[in-house]
N, C-alpha and C. Protein backbone atom coordinates (compact mmCIF):
# COMPACT_ATOMS: atom_id res chain seq x y z
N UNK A 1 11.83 -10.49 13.89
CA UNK A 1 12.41 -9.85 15.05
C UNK A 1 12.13 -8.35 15.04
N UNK A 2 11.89 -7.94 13.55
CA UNK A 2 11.52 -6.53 13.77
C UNK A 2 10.64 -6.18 14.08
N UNK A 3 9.48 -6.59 14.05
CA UNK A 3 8.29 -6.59 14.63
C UNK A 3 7.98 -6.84 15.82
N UNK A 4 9.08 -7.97 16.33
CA UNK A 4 8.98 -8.30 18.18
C UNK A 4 9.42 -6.72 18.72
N UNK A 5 10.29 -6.05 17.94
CA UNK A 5 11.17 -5.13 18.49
C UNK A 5 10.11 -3.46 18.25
N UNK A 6 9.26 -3.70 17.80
CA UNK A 6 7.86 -2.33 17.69
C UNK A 6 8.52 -1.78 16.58
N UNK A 7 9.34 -2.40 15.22
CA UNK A 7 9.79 -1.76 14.08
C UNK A 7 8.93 -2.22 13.33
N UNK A 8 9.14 -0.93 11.82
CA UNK A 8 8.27 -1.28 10.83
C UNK A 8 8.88 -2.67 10.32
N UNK A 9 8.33 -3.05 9.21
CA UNK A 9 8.96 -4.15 8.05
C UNK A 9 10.26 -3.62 7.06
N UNK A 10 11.46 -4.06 7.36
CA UNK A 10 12.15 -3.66 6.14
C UNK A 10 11.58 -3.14 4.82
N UNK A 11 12.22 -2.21 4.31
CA UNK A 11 11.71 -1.89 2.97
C UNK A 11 13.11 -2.28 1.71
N UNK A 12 12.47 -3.45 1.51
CA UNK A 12 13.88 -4.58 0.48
C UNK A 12 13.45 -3.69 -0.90
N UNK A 13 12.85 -2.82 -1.21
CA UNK A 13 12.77 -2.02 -2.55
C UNK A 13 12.13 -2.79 -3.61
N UNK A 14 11.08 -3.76 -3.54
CA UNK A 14 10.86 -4.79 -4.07
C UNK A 14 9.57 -4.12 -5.28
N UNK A 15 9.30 -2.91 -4.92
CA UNK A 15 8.44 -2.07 -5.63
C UNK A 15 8.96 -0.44 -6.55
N UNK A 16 8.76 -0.41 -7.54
CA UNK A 16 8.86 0.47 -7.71
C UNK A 16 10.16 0.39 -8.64
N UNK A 17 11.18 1.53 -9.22
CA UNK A 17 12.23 1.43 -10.14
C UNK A 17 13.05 0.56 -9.40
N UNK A 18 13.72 0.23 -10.12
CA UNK A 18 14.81 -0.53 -9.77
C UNK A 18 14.35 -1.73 -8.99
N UNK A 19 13.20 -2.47 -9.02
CA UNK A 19 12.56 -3.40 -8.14
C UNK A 19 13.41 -4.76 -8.44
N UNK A 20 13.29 -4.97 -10.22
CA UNK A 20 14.64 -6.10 -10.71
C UNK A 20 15.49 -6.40 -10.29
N UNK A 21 16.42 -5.33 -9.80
CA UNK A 21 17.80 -5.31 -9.55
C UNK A 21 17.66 -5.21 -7.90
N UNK A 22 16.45 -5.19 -7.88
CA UNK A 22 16.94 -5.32 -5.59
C UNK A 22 16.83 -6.64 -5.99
N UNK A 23 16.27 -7.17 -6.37
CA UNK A 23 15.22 -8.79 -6.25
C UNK A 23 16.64 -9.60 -6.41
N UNK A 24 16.76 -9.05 -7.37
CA UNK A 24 18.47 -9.86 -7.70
C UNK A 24 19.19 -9.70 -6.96
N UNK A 25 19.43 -8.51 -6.53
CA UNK A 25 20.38 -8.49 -5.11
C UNK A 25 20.07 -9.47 -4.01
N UNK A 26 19.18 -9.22 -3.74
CA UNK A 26 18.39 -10.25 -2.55
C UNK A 26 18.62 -11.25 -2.47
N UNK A 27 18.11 -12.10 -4.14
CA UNK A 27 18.13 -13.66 -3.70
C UNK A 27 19.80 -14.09 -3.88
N UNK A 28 20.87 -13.03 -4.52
CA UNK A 28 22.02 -13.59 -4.48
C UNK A 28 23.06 -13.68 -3.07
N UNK A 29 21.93 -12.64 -2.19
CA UNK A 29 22.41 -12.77 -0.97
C UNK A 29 22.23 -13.61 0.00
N UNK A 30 20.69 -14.03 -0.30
CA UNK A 30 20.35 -15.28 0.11
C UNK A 30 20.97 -16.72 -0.41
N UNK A 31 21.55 -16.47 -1.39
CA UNK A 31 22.39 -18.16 -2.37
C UNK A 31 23.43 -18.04 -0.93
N UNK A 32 24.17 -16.67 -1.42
CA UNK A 32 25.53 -16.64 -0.44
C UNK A 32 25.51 -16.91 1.14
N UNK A 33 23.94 -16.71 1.33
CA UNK A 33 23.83 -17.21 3.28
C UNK A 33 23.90 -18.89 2.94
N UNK A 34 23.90 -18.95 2.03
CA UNK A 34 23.63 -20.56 2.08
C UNK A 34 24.60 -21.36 2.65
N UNK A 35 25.94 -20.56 2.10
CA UNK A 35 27.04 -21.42 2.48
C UNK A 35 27.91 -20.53 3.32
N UNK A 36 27.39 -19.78 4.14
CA UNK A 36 27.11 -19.15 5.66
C UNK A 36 28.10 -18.15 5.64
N UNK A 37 28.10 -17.20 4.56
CA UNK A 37 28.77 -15.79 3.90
C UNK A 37 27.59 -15.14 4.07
N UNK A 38 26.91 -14.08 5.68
CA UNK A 38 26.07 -13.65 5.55
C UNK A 38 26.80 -12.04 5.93
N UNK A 39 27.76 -11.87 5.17
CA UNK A 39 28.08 -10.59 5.19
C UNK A 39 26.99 -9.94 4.40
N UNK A 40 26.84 -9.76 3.17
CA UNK A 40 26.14 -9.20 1.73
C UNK A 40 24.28 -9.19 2.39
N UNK A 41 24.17 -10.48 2.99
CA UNK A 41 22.67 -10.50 3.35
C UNK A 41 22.56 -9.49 4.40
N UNK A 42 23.13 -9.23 5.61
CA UNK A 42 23.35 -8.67 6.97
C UNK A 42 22.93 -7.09 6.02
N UNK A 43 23.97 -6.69 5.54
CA UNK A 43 23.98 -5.36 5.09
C UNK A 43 22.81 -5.52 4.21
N UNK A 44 22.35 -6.42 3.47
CA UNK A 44 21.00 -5.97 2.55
C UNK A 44 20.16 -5.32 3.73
N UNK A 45 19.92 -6.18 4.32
CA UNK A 45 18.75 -6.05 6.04
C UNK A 45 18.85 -4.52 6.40
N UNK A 46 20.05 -3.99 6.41
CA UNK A 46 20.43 -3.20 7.50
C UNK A 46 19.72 -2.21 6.84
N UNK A 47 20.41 -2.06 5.40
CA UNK A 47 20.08 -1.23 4.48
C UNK A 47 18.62 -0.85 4.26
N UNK A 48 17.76 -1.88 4.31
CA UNK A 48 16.36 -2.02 3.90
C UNK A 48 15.93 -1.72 5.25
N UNK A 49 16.04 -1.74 6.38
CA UNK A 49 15.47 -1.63 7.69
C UNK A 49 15.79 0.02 7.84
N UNK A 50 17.07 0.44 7.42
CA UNK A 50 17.41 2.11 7.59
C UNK A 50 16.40 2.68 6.58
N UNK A 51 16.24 2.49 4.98
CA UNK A 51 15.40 2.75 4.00
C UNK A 51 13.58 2.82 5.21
N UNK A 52 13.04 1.75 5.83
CA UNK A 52 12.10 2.02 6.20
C UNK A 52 12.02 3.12 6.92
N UNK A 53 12.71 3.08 7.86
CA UNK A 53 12.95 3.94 9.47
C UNK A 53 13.30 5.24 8.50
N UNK A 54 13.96 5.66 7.43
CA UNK A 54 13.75 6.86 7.05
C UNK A 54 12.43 7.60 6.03
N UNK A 55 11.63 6.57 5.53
CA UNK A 55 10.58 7.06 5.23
C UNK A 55 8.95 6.81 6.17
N UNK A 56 9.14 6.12 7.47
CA UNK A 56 7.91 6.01 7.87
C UNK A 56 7.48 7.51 8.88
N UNK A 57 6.23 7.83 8.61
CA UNK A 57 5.70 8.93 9.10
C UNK A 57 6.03 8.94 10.65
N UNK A 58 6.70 10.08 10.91
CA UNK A 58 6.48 10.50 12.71
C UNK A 58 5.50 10.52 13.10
N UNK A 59 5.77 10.20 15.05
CA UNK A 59 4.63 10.51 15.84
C UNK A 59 3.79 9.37 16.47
């Protein structure tokens, strides 16, 4: 949808320090959508979509 919408790709932190501990974050947010607690996932998104939108180049 972010891409339908002319946004970059979330940036889920999947590189770089702390890459372990997003990854883990992630997929435990994904266990928890499972059984349709998508509070924790919603805010991963949000988080990682604000993280892009504040480092992609202007213009």
């Amino acid at each position: 949808m972010v891409f339908q919408a002319g946004l970059p790709g979330p940036d889920y932190g999947f590189v770089g320090r702390g890459a372990g501990k997003a990854r883990a974050a992630y997929l435990e947010a994904v266990r928890r959508g499972y059984v349709q607690d998508h509070e924790v996932l919603t805010a991963l998104f949000v988080e990682a979509l604000e993280r892009r939108l504040r480092t992609r180049p202007r213009g």
